[in-house]
Structure formats: C-alpha cells, structure tokens
C-alpha atoms as a PDB file:
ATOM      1  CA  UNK A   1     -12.009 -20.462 -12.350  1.00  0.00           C
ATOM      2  CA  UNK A   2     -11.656 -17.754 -15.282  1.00  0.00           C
ATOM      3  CA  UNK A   3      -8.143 -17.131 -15.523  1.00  0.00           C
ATOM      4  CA  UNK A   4      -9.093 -12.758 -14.701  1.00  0.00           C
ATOM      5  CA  UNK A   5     -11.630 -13.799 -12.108  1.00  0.00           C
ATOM      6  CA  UNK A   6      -8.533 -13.872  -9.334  1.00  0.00           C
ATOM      7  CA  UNK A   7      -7.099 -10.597 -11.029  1.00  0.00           C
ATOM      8  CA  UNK A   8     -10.016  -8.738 -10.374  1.00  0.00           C
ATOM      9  CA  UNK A   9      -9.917  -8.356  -6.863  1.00  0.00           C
ATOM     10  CA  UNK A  10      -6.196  -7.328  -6.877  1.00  0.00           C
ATOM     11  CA  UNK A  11      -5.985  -3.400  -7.325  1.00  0.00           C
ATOM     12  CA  UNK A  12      -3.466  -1.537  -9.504  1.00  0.00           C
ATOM     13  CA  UNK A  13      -1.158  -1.246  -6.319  1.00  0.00           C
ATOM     14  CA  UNK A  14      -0.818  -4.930  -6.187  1.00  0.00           C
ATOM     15  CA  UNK A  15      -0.526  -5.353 -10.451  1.00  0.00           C
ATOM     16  CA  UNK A  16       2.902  -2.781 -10.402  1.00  0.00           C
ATOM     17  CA  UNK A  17       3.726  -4.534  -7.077  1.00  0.00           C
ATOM     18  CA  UNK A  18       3.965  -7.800  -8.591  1.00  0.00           C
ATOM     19  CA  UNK A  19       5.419  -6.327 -11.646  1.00  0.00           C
ATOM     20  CA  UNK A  20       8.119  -5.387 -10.174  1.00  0.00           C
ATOM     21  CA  UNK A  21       8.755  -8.116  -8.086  1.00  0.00           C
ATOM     22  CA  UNK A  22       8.807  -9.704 -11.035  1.00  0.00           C
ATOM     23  CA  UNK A  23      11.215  -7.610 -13.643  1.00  0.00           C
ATOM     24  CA  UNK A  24      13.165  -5.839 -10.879  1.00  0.00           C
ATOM     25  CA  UNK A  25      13.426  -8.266  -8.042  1.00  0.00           C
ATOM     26  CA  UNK A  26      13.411 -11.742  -9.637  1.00  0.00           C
ATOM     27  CA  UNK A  27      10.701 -13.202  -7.647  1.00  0.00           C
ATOM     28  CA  UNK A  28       9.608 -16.794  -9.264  1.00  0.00           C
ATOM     29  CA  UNK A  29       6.220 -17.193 -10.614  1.00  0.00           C
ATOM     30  CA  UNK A  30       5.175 -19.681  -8.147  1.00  0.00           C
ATOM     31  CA  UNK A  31       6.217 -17.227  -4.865  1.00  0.00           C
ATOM     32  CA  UNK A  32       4.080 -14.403  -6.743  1.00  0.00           C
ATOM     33  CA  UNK A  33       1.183 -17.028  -7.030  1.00  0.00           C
ATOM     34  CA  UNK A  34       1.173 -17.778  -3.749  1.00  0.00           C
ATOM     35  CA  UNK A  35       1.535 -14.332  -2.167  1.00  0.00           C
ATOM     36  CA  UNK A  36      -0.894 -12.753  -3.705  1.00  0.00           C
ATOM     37  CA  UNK A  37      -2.995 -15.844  -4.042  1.00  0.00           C
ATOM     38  CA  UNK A  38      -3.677 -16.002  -7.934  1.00  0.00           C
ATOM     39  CA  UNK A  39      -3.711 -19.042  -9.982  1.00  0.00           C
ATOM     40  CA  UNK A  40      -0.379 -19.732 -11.885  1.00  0.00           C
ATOM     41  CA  UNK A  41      -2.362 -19.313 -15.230  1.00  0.00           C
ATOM     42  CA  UNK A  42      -3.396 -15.740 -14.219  1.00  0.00           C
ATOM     43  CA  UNK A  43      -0.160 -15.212 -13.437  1.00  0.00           C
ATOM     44  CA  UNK A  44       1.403 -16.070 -16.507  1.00  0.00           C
ATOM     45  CA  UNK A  45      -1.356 -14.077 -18.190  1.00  0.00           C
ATOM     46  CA  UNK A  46      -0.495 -10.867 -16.385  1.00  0.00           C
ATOM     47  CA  UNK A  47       3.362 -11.497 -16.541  1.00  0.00           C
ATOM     48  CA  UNK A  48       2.818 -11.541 -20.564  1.00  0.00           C
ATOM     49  CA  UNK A  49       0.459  -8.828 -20.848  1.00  0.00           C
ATOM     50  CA  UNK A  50      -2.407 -10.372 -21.662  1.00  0.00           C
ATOM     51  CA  UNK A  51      -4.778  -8.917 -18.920  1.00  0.00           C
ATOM     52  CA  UNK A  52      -4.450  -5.999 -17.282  1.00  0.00           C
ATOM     53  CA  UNK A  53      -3.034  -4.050 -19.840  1.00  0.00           C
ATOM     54  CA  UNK A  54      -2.588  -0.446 -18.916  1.00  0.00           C
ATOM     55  CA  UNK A  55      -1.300  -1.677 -15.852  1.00  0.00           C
ATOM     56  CA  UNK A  56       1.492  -3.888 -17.785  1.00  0.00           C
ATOM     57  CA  UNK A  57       2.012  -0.717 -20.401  1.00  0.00           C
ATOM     58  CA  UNK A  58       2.499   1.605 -17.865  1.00  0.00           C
ATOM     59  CA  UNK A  59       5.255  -0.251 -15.417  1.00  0.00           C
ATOM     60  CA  UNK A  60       6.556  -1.103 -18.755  1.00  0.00           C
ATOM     61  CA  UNK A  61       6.699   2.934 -19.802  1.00  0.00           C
ATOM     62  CA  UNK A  62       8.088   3.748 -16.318  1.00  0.00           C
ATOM     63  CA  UNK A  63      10.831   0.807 -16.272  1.00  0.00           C
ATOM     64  CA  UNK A  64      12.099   2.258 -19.800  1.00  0.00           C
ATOM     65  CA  UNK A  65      11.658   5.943 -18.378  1.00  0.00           C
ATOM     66  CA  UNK A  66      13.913   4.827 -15.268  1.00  0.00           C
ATOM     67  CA  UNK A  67      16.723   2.883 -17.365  1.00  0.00           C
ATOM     68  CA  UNK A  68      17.244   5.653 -19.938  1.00  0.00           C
ATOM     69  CA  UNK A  69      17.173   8.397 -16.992  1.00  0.00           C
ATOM     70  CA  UNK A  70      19.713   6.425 -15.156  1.00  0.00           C
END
C-alpha cells in the first residue's frame, strides 16, 4: 500500500486529532496506528511532516500561538 493511500481517507479533523494526541497527549505511534487504522509508515510520515503538510504547519502554527499566549 502507498504510504498516503491510508491518509487519504482520514479528514483534517482526524490529521490535528492525531496531532495532538501526539505532541500534547503522548500517545505512542503504534496506539495512533491502530486507532485510526493507518500503517506505521504513514504514520511516521505524517508525524514528520512529510504528507499532509498544511495540516502539520498549521497545528504546528497554533501549538506555538498557544505556548507563547500562555
């Protein structure tokens, strides 16, 4: 399987969601994979910021936003 073919189907809801469960929450990689059922390679890809790039940019902007604001 193409490592964005499982990203597709995931909306931008679900990309911040596991963004932050990520950053924010500490969730492992492997619990991620599973819930949202992703492969661990597209995983890693998003995580990085590889795919799904304004999604990554912008949690990233808002995270920054957040932590100088409070």
């Amino acid at each position: 399987m193409d490592s964005r073919s499982d990203l597709i189907k995931l909306g931008d809801e679900d990309i911040y969601l596991i963004l932050y469960l990520w950053k924010v929450k500490g969730y492992e990689t492997k619990e991620l994979a599973q819930r949202f059922h992703i492969s661990a390679e597209s995983l890693e890809d998003l995580l990085s910021g590889h795919v799904r790039r304004d999604c990554y940019r912008g949690f990233n902007r808002i995270e920054k936003y957040l932590v100088e604001t409070y």
